[in-house]
Protein backbone atom coordinates (compact mmCIF):
# COMPACT_ATOMS: atom_id res chain seq x y z
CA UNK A 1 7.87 -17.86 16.34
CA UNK A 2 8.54 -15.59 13.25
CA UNK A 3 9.42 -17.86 10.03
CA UNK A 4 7.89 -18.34 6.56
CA UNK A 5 3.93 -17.37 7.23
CA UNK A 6 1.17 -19.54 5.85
CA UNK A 7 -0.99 -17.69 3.99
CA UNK A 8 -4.30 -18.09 1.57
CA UNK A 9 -5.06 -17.22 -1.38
CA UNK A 10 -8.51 -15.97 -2.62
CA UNK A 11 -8.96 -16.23 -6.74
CA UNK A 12 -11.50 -14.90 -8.69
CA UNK A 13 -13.31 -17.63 -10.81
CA UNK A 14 -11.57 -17.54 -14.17
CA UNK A 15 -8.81 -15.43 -13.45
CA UNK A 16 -5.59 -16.41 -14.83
CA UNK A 17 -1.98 -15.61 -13.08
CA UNK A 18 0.30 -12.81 -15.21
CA UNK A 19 3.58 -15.09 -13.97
CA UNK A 20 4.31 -17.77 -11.66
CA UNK A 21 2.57 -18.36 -8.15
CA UNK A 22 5.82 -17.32 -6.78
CA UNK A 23 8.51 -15.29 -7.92
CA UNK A 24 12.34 -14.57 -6.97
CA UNK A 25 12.52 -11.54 -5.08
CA UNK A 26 15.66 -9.63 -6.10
CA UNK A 27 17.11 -9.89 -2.32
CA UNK A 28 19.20 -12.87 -2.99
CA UNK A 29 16.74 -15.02 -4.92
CA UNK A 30 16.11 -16.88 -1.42
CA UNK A 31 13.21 -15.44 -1.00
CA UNK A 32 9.59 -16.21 -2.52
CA UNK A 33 6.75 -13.84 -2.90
CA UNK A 34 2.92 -14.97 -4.57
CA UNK A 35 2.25 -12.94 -7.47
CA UNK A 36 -0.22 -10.13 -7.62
CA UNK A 37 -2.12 -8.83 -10.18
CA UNK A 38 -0.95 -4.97 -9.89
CA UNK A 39 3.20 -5.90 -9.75
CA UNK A 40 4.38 -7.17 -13.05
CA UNK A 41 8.48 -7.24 -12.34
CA UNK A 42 9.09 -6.96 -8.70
CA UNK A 43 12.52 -5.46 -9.29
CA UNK A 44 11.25 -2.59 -11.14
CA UNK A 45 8.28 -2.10 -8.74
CA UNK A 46 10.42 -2.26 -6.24
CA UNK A 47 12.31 0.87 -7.46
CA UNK A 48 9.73 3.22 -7.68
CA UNK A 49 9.52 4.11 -3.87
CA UNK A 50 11.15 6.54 -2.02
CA UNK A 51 8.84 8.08 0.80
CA UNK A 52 8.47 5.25 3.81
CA UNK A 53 7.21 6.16 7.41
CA UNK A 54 8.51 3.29 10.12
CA UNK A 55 5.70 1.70 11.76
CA UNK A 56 6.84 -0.34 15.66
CA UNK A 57 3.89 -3.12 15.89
CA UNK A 58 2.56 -3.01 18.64
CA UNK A 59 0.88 -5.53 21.08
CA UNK A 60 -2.38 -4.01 20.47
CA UNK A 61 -2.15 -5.05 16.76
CA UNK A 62 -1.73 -8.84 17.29
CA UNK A 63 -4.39 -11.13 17.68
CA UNK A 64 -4.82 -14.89 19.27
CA UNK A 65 -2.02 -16.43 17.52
CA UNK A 66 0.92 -14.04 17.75
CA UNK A 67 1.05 -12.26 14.53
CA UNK A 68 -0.08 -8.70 13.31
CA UNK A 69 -3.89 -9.17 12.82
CA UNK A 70 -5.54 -9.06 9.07
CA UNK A 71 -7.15 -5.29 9.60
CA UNK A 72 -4.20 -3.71 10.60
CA UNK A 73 -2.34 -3.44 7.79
CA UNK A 74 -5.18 -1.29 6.57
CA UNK A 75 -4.49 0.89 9.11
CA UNK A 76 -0.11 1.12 8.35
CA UNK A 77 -1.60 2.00 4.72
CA UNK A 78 -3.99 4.86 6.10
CA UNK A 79 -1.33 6.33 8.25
CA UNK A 80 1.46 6.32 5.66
CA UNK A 81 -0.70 7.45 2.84
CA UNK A 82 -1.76 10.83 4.75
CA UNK A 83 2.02 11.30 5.52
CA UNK A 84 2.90 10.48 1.92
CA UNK A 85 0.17 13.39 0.30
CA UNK A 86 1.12 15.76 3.57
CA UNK A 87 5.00 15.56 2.31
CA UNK A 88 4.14 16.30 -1.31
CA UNK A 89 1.84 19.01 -0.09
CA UNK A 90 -1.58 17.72 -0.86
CA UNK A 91 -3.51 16.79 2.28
CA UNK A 92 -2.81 19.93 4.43
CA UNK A 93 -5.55 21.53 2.14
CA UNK A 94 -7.97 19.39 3.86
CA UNK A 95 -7.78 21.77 7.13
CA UNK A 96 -9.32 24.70 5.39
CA UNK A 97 -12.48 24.97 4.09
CA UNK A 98 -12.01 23.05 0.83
CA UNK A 99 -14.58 22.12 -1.76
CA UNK A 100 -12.67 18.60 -2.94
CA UNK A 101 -11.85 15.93 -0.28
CA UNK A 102 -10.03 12.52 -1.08
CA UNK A 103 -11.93 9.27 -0.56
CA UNK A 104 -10.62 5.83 -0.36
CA UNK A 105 -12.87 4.25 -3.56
CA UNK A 106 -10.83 0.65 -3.05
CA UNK A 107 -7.94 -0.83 -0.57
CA UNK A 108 -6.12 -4.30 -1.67
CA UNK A 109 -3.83 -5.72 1.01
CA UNK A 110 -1.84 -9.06 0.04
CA UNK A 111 0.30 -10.53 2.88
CA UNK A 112 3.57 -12.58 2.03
CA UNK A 113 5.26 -12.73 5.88
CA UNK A 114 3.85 -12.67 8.71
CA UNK A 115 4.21 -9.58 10.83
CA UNK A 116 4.97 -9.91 14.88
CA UNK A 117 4.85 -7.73 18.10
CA UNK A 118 7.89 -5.57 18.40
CA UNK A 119 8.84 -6.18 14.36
CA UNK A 120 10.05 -2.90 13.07
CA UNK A 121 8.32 -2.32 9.52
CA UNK A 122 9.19 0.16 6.97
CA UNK A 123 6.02 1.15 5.01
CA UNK A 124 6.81 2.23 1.48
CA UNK A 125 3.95 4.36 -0.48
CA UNK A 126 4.13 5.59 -4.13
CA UNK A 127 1.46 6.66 -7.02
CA UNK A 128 1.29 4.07 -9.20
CA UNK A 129 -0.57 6.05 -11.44
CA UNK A 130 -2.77 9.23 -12.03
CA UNK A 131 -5.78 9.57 -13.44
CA UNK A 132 -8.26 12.54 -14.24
CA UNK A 133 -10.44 12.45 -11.32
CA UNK A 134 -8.09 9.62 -9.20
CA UNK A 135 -5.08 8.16 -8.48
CA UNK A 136 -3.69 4.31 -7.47
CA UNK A 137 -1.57 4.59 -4.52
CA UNK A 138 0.85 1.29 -4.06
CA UNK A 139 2.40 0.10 -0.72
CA UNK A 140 5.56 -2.31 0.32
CA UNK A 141 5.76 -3.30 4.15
CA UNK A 142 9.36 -4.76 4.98
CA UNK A 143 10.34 -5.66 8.52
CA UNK A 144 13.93 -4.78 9.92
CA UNK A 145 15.20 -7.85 7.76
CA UNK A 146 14.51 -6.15 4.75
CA UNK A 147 11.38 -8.89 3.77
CA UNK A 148 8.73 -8.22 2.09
CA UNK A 149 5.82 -8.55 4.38
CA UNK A 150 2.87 -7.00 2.73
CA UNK A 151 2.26 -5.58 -0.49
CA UNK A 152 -0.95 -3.35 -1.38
CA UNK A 153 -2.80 -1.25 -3.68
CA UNK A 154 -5.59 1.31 -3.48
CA UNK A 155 -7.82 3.89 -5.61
CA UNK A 156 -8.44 7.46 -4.01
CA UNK A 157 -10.99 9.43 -6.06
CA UNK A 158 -11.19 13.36 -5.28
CA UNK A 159 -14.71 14.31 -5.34
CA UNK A 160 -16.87 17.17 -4.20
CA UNK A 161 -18.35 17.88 -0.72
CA UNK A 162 -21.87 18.63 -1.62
CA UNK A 163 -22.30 16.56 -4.78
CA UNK A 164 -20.22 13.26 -3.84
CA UNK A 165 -19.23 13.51 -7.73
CA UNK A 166 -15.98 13.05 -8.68
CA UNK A 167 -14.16 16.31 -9.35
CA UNK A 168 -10.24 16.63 -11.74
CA UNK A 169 -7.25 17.34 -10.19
CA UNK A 170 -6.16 20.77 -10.49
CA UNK A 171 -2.63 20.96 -12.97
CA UNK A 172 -1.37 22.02 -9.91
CA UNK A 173 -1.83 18.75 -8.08
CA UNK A 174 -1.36 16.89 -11.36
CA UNK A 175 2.30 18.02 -10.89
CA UNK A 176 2.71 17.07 -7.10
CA UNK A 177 0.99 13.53 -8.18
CA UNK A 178 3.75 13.08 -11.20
CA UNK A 179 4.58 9.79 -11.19
């Protein structure tokens, strides 16, 4: 039944922790959360979103031993991203004929609490930061509890049709992207 989830953690050889394995989150202090490498302070991470789309888990999304299998978080990211750059205007560009596309480059998904059939999960997305040719879109999954369930991180890289090469944002989208 839903509780505290038991989860691994993979390390890179050599790799050294910014903080503490776990941290307070700033519901209460009950709570614990690993540390990642792309969340300093969880309170002021925290802050940054605004834009969330609510995601109903289905039964489809479970696997053999009740919870929310590993892949589809991956897929809560996808959806909420595209309705995150379709609300600031950006992906609807996509249906015409354009000459830049956006392409996942890299997707990080840690999971804190496990995630069940019929949980109701709000799935936060913000830019964490924009670059010349890219941006690093950051995610926060809570269920109807208001824990944090899964945390993530990915790199989207505009580059062009025929060439595959990355290609700068226009000032135009610069602005849209302000972080």
């Amino acid at each position: 039944m839903p509780g505290k989830g038991f989860f691994y953690t993979l390390e890179q050889p050599g790799t050294q922790r910014k903080q503490d394995l776990t941290r307070k989150l700033a519901k209460g202090g009950n709570d614990e959360m690993k540390a990642v490498n792309y969340i300093e302070d969880f309170t002021q991470w925290k802050k940054g979103f605004e834009f969330y789309i609510p995601i109903n888990i289905r039964f489809s999304e479970t696997d053999m031993f009740g919870h929310v299998n590993n892949i589809s978080p991956f897929i809560y990211f996808e959806e909420a991203r595209i309705a995150f750059l379709k609300n600031l205007g950006l992906f609807n560009a996509l249906a015409d004929e354009s000459q830049q596309i956006p392409i996942v480059a890299d997707l990080q998904c840690d999971y804190h609490r496990q995630i069940y059939f019929n949980d109701n999960l709000k799935l936060y997305v913000k830019v964490n930061h924009t670059g010349k040719t890219s941006i690093d879109i950051h995610y926060l999954g809570m269920n109807q509890r208001g824990e944090v369930c899964i945390t993530g991180r990915g790199r989207m890289v505009q580059v062009d049709v025929q060439s595959g090469t990355p290609v700068p944002f226009t000032e135009k989208e610069k602005m849209k992207l302000k972080v």
